[in-house]
PDB file of N, CA and C in Angstrom:
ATOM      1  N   UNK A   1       0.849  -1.185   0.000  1.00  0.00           N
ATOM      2  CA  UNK A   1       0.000   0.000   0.000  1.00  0.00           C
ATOM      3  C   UNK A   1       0.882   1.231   0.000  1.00  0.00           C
ATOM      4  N   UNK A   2       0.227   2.475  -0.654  1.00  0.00           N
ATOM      5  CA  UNK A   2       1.556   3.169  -1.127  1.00  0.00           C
ATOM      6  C   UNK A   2       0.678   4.123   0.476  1.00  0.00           C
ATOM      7  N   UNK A   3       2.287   4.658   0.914  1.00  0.00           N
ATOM      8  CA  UNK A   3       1.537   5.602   2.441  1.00  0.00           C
ATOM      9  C   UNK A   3       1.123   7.025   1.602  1.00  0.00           C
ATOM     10  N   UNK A   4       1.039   7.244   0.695  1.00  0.00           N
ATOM     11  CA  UNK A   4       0.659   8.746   0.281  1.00  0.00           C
ATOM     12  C   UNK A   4      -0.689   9.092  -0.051  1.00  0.00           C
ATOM     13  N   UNK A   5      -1.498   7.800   0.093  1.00  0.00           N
ATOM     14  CA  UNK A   5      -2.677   7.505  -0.719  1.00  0.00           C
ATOM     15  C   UNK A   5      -3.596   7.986   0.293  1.00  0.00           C
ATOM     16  N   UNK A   6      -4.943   8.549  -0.177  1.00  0.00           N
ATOM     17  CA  UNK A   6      -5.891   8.592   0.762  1.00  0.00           C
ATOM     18  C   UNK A   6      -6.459   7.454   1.319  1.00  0.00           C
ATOM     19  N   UNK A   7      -6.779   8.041   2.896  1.00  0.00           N
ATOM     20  CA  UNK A   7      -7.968   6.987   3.564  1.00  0.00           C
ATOM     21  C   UNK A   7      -8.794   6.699   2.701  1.00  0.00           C
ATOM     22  N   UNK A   8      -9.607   5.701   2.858  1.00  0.00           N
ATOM     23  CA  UNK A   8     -10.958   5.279   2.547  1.00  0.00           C
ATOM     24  C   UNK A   8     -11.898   5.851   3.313  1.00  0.00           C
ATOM     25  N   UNK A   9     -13.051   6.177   3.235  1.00  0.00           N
ATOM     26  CA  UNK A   9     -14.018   6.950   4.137  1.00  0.00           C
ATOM     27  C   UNK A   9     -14.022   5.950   5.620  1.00  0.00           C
ATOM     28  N   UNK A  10     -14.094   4.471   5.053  1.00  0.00           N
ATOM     29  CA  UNK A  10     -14.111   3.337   6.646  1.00  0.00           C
ATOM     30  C   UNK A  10     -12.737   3.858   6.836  1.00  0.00           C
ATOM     31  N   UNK A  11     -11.575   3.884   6.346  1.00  0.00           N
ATOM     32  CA  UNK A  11     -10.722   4.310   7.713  1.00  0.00           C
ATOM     33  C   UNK A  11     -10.771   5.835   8.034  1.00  0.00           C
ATOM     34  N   UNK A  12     -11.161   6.554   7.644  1.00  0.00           N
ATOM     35  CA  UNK A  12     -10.994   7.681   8.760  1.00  0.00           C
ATOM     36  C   UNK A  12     -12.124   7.445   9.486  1.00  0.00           C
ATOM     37  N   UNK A  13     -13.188   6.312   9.759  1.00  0.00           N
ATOM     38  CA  UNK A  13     -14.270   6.765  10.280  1.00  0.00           C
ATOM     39  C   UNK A  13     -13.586   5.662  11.963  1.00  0.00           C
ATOM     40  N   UNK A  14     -12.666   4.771  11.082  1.00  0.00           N
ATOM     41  CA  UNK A  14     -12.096   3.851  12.097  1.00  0.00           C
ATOM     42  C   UNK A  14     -11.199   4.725  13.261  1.00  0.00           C
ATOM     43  N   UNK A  15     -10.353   5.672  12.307  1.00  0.00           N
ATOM     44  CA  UNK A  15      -9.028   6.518  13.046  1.00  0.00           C
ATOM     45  C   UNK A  15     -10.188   7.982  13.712  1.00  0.00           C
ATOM     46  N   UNK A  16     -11.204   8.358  13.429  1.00  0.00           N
ATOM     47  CA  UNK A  16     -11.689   8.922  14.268  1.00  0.00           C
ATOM     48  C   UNK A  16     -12.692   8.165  15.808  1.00  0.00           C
ATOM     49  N   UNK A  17     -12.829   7.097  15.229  1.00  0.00           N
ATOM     50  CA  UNK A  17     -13.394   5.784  16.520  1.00  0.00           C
ATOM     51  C   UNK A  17     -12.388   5.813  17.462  1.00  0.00           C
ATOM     52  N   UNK A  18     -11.527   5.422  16.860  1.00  0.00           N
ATOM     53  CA  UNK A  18      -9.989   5.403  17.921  1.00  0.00           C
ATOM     54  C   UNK A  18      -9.731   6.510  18.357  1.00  0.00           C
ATOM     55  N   UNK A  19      -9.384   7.557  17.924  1.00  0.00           N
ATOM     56  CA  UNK A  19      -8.862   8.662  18.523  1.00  0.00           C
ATOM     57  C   UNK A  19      -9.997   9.133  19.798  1.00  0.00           C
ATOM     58  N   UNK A  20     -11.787   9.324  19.571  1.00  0.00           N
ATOM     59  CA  UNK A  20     -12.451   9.496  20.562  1.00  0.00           C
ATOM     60  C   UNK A  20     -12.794   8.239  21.476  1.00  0.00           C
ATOM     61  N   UNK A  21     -12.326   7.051  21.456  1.00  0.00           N
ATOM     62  CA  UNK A  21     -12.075   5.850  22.207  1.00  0.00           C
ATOM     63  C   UNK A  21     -11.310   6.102  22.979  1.00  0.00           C
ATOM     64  N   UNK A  22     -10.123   6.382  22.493  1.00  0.00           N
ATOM     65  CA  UNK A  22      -8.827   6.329  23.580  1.00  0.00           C
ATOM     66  C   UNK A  22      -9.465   7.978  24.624  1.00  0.00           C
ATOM     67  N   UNK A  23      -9.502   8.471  24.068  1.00  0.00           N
ATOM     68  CA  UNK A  23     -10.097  10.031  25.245  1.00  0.00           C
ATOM     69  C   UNK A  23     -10.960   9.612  25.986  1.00  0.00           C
ATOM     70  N   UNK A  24     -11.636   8.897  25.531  1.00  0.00           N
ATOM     71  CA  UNK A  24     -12.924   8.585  26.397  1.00  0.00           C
ATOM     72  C   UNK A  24     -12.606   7.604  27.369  1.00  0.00           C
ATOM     73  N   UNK A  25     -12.058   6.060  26.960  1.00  0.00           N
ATOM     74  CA  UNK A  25     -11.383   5.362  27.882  1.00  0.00           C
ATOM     75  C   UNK A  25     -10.040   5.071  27.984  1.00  0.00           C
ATOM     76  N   UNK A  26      -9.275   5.905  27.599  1.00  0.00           N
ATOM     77  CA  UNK A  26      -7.802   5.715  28.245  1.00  0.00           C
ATOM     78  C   UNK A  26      -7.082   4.395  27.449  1.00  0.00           C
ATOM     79  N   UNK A  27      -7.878   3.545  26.572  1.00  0.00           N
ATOM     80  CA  UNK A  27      -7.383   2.738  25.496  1.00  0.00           C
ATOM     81  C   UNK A  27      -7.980   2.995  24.261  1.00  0.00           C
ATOM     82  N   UNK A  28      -7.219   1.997  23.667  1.00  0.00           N
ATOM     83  CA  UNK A  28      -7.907   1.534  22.148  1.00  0.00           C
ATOM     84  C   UNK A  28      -9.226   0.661  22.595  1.00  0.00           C
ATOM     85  N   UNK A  29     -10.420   0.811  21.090  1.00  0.00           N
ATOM     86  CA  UNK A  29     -11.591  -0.183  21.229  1.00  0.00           C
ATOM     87  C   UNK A  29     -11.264  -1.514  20.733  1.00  0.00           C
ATOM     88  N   UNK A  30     -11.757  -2.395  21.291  1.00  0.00           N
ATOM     89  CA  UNK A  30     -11.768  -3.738  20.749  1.00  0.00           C
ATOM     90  C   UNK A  30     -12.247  -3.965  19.291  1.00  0.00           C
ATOM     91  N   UNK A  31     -11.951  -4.893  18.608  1.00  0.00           N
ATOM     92  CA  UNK A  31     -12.247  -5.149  17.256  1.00  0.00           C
ATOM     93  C   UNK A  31     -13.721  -4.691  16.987  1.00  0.00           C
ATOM     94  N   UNK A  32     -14.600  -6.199  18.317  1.00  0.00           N
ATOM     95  CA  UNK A  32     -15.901  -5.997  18.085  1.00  0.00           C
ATOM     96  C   UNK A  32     -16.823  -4.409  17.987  1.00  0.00           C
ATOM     97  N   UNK A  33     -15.578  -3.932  18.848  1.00  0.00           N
ATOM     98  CA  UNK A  33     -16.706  -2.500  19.429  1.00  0.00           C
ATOM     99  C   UNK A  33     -16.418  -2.222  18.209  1.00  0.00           C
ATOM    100  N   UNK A  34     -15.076  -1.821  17.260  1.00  0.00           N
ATOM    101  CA  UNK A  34     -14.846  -0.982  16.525  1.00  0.00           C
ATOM    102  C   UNK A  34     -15.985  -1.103  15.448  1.00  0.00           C
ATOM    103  N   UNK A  35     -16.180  -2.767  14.889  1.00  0.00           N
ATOM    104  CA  UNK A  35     -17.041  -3.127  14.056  1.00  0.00           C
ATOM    105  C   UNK A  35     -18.504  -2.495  14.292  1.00  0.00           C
ATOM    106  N   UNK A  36     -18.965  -2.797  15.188  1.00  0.00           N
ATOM    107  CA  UNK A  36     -20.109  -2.305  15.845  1.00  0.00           C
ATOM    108  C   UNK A  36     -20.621  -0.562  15.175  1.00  0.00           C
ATOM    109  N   UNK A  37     -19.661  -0.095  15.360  1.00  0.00           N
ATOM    110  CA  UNK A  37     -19.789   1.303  15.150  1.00  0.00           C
ATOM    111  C   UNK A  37     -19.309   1.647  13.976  1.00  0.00           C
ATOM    112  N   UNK A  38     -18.497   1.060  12.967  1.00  0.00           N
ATOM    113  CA  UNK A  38     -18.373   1.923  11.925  1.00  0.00           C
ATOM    114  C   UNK A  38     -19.513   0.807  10.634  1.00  0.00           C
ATOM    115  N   UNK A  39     -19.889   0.149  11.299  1.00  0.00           N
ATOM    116  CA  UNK A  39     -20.693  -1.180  10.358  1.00  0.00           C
ATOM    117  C   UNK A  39     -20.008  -2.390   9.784  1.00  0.00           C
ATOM    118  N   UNK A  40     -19.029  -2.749  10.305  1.00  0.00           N
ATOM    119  CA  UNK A  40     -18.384  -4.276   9.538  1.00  0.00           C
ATOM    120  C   UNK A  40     -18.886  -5.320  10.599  1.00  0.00           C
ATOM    121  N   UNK A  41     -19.761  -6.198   9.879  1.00  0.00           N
ATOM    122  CA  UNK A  41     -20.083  -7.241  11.364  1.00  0.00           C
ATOM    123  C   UNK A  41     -18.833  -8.742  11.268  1.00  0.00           C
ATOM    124  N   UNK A  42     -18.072  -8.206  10.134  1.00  0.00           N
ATOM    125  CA  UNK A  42     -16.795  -9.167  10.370  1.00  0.00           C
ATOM    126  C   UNK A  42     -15.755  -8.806  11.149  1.00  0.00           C
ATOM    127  N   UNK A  43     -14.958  -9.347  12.332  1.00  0.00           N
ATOM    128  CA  UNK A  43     -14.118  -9.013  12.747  1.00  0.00           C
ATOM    129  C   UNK A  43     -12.764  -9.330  11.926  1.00  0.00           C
ATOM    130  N   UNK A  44     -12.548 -10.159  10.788  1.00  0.00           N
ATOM    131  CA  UNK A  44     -11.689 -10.145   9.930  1.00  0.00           C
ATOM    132  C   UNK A  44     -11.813  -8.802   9.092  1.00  0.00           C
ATOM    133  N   UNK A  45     -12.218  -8.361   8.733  1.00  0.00           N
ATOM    134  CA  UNK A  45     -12.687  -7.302   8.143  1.00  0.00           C
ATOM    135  C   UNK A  45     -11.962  -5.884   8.727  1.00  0.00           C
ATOM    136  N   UNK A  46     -12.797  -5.947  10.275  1.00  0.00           N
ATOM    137  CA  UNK A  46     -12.100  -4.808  10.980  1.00  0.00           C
ATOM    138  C   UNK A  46     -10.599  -4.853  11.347  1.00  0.00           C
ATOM    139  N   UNK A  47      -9.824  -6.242  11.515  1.00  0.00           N
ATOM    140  CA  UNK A  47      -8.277  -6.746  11.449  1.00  0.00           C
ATOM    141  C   UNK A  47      -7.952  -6.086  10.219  1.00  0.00           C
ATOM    142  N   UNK A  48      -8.590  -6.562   9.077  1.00  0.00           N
ATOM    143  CA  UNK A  48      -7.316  -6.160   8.359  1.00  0.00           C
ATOM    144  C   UNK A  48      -7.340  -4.657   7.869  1.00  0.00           C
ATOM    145  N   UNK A  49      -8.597  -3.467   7.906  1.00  0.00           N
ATOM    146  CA  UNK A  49      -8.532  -2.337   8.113  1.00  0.00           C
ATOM    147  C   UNK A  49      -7.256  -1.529   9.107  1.00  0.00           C
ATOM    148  N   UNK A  50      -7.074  -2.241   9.919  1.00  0.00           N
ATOM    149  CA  UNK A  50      -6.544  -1.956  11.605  1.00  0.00           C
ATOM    150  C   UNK A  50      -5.251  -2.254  10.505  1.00  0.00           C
ATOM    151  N   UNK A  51      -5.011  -3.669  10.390  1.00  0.00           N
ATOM    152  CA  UNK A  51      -3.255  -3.765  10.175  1.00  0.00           C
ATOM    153  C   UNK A  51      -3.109  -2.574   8.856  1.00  0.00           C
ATOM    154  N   UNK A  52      -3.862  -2.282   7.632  1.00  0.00           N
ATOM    155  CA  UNK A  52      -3.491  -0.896   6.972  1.00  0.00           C
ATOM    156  C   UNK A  52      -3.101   0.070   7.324  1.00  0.00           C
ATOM    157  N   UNK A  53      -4.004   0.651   8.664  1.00  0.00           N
ATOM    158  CA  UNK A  53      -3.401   1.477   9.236  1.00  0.00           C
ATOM    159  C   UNK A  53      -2.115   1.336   9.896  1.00  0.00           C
ATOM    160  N   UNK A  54      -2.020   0.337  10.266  1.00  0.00           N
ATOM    161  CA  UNK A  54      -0.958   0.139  11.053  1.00  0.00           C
ATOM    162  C   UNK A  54       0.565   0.240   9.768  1.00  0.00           C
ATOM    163  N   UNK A  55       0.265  -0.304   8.924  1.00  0.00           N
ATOM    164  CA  UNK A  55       1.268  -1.004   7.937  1.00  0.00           C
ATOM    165  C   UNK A  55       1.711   0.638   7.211  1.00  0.00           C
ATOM    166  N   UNK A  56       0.549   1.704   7.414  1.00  0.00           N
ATOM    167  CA  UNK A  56       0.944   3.405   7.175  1.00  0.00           C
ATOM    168  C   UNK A  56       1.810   3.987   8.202  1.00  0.00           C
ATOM    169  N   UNK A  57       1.527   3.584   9.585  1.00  0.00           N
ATOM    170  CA  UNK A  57       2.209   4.114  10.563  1.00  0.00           C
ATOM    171  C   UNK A  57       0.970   4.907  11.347  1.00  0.00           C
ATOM    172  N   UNK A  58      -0.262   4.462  10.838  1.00  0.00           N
ATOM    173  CA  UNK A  58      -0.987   5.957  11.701  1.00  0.00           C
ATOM    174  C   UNK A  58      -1.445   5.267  12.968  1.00  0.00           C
ATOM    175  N   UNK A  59      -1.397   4.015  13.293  1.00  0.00           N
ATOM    176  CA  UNK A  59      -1.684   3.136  14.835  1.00  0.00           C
ATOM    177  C   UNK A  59      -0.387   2.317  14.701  1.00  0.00           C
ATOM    178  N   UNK A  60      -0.601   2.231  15.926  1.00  0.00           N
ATOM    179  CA  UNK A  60       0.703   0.874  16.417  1.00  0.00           C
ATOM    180  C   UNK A  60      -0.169   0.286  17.784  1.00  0.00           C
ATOM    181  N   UNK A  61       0.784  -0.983  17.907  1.00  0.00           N
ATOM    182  CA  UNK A  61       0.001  -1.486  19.116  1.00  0.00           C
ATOM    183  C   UNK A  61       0.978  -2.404  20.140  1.00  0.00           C
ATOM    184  N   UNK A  62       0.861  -1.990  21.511  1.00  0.00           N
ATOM    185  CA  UNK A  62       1.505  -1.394  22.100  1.00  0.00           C
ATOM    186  C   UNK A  62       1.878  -3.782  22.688  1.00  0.00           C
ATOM    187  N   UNK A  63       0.365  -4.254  22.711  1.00  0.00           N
ATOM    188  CA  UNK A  63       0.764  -5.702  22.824  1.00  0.00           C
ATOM    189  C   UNK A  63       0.305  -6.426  21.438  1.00  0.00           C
ATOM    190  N   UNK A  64      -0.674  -7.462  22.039  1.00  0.00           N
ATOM    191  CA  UNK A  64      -1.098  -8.173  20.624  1.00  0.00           C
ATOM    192  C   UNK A  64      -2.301  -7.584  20.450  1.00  0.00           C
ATOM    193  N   UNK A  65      -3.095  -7.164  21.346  1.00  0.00           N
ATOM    194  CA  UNK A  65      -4.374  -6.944  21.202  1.00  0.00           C
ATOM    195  C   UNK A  65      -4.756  -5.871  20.211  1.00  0.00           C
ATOM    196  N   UNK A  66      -6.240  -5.469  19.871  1.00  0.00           N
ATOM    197  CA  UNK A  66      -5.488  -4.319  19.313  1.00  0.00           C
ATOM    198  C   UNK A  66      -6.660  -3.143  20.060  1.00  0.00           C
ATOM    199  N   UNK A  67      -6.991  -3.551  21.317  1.00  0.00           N
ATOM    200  CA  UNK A  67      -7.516  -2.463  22.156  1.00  0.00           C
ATOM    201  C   UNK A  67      -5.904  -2.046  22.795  1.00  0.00           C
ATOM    202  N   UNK A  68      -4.895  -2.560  22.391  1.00  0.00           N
ATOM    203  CA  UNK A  68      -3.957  -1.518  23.029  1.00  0.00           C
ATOM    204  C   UNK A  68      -3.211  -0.519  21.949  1.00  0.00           C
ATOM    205  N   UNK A  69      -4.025  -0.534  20.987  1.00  0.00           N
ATOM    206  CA  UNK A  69      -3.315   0.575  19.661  1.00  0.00           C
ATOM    207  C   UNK A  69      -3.665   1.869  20.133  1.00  0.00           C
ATOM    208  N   UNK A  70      -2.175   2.200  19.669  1.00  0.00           N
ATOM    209  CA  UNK A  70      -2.067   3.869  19.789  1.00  0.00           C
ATOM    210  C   UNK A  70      -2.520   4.661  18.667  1.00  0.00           C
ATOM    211  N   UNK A  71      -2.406   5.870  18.673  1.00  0.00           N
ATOM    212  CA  UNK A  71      -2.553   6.674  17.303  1.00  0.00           C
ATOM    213  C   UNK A  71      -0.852   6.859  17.004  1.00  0.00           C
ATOM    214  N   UNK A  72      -0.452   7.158  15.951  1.00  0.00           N
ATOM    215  CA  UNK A  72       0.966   7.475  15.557  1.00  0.00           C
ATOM    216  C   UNK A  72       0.578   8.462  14.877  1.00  0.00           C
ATOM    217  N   UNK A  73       1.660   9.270  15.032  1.00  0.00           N
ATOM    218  CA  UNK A  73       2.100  10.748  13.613  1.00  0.00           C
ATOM    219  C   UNK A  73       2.668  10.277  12.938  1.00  0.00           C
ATOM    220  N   UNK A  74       2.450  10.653  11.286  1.00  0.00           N
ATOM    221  CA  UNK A  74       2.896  10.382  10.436  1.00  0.00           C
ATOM    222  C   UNK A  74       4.521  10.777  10.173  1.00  0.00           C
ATOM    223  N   UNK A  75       4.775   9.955   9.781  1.00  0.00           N
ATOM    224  CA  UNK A  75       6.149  10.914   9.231  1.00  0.00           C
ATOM    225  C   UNK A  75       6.414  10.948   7.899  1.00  0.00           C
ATOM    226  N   UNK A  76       6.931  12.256   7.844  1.00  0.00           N
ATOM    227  CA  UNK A  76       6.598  13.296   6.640  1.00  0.00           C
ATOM    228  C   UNK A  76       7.129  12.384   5.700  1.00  0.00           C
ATOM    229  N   UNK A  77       7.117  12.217   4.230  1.00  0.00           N
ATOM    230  CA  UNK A  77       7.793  11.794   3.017  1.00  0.00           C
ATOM    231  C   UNK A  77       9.215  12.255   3.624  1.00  0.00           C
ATOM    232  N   UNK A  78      10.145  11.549   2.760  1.00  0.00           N
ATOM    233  CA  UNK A  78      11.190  11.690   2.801  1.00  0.00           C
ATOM    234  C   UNK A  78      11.868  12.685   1.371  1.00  0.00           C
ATOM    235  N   UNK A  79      12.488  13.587   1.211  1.00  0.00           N
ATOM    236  CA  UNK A  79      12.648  14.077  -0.082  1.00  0.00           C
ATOM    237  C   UNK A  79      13.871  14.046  -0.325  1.00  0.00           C
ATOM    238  N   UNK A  80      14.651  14.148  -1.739  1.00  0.00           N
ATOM    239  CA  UNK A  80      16.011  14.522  -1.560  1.00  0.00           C
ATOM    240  C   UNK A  80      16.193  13.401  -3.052  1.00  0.00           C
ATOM    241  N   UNK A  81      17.130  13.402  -3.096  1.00  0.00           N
ATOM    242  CA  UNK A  81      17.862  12.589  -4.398  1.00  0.00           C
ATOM    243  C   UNK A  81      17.222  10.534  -4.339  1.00  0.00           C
ATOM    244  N   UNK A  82      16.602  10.089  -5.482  1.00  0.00           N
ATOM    245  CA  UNK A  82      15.922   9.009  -5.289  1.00  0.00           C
ATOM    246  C   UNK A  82      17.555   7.933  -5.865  1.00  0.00           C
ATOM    247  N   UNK A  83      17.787   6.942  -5.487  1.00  0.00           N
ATOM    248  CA  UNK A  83      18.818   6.539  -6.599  1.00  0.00           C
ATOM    249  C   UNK A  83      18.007   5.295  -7.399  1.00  0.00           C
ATOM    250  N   UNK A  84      18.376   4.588  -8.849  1.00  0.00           N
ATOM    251  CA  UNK A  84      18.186   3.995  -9.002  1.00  0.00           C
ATOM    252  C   UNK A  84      18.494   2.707  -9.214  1.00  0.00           C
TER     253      UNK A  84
END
């Protein structure tokens, strides 16, 4: 997945779940909850949304679970001379 690309409308609706999750309870939501609320009644579904984000850098997770994902800052492109 290229990191420059836009969200999909389900993930920002996921990375705004998370971000008012963690404020609200001091973690990440569980798969199920996450599903619950943005509409995927697969929890495979909501995994592999979660590892995209993750695989961009915009969550990480802190054990296995993934009610312990953080939010991450992006980091910027890199610019400068490409070699080939």
């Amino acid at each position: 997945m290229r990191p420059d690309r836009a969200l999909s409308v389900r993930q920002e609706a996921i990375m705004r779940l998370i971000r008012s999750w963690i404020i609200e309870h001091g973690e990440g939501p569980t798969i199920r909850e996450i599903g619950a609320r943005v509409g995927l009644s697969s929890t495979s579904s909501v995994a592999y949304q979660l590892r995209q984000l993750e695989e961009r850098g915009l969550i990480s997770r802190t054990g296995r679970e993934w009610s312990s994902c953080r939010l991450e800052t992006p980091k910027p492109p890199r610019r400068g001379l490409r070699s080939r």
